[in-house]
Protein backbone atom coordinates (compact mmCIF):
# COMPACT_ATOMS: atom_id res chain seq x y z
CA UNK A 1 18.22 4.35 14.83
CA UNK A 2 17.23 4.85 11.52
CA UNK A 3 13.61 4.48 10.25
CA UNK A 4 12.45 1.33 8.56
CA UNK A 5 11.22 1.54 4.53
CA UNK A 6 8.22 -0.45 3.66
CA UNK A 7 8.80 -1.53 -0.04
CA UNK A 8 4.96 -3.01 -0.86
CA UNK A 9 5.36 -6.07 -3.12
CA UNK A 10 6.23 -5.80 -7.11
CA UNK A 11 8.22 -2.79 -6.16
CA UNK A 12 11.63 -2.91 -8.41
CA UNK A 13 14.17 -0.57 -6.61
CA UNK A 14 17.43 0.03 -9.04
CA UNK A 15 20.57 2.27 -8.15
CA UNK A 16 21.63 3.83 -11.34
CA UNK A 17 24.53 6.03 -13.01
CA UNK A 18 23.40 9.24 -11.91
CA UNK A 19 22.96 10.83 -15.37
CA UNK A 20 19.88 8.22 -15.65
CA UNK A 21 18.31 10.11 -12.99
CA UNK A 22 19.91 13.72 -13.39
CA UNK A 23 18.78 16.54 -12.70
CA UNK A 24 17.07 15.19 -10.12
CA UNK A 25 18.18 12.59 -7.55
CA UNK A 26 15.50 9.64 -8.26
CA UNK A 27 12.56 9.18 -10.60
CA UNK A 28 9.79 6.51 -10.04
CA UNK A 29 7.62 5.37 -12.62
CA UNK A 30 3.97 4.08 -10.93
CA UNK A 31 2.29 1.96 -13.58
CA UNK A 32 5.76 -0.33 -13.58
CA UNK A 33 6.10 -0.01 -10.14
CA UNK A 34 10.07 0.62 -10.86
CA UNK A 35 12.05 3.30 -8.76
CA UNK A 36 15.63 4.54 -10.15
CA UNK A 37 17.83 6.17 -7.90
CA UNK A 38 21.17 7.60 -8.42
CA UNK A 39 24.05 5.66 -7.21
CA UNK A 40 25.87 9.01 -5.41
CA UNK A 41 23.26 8.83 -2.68
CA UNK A 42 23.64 6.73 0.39
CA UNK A 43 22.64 6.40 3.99
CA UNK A 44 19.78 8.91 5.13
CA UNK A 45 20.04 10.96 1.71
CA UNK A 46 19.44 7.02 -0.11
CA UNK A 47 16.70 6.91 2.50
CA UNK A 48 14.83 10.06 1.81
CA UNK A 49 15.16 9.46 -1.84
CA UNK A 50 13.79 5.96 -1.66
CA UNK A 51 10.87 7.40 0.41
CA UNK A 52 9.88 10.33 -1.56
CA UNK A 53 9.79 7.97 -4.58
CA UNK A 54 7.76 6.02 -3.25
CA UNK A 55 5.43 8.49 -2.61
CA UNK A 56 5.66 9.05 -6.31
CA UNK A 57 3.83 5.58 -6.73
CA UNK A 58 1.05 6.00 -5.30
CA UNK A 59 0.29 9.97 -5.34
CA UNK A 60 -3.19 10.59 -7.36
CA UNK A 61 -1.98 14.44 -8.04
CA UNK A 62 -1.63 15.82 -11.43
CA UNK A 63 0.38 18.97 -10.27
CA UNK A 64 3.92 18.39 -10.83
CA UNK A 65 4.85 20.61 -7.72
CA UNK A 66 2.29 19.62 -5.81
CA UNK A 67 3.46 15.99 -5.83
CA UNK A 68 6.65 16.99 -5.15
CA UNK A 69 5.78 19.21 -2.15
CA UNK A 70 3.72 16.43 -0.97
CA UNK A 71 6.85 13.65 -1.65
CA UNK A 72 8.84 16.01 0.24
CA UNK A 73 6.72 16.54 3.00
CA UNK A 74 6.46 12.69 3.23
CA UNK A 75 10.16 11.48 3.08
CA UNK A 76 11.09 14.67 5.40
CA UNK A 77 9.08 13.42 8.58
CA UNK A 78 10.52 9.58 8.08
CA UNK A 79 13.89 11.05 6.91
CA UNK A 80 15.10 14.61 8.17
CA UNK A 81 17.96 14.35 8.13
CA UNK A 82 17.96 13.38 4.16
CA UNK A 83 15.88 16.33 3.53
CA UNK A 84 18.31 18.83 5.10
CA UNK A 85 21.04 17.15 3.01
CA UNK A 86 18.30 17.76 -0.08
CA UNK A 87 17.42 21.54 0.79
CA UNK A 88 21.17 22.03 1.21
CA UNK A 89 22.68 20.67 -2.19
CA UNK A 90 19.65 22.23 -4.09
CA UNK A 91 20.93 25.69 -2.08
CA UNK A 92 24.64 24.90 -2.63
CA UNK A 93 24.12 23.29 -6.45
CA UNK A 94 21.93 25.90 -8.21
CA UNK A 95 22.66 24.47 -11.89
CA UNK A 96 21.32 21.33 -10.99
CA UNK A 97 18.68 22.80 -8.85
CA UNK A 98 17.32 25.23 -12.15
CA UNK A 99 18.07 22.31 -14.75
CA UNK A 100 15.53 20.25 -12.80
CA UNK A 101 12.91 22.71 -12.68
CA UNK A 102 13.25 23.22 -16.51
CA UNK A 103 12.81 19.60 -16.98
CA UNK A 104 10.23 18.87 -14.76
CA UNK A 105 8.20 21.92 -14.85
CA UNK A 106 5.56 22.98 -17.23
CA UNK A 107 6.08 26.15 -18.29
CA UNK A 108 3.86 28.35 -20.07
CA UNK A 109 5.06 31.16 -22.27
CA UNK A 110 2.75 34.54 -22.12
């Protein structure tokens, strides 16, 4: 039995053409309360996407991989079997797995 997602109210939840979202597999946006997610996922991986977004809304955290240790974290309890899907196409799909880094990342020369 799968686990049951709480969407709070004003939430907008959209599936999208994946290169909306790409690198990365969702993206949430918390002062619109919208949440984009790419239309390749479904069943626990749509799950653990919609969860860890969601996260995203409501996480105070200014560290970008912070936040997404702590989305991950989240999503993975409700949603393991999404996450091991997640760990394994980020092990298995290394270009997409570096591009998102690069985008997401702030990286400091020197």
């Amino acid at each position: 039995m799968m686990a049951k997602i709480i969407v709070p109210a004003g939430v907008s939840i959209s599936d999208v053409r994946d290169d909306l979202v790409y690198p990365a597999w969702g993206a949430a946006w918390p002062k619109s309360k919208r949440i984009w997610l790419s239309n390749k996922l479904s069943g626990s991986r749509w799950s653990f996407a919609l969860e860890h977004e969601l996260y995203h809304l409501f996480d105070q955290s200014t560290v970008w991989i912070w936040r997404e240790i702590k989305a991950n974290i989240h999503a993975a309890i409700t949603f393991p079997k999404g996450f091991v899907w997640h760990i394994a196409i980020s092990v298995t799909s290394p270009v997409r797995l570096i591009r998102y880094v690069l985008k997401y990342a702030k990286i400091k020369e020197g």
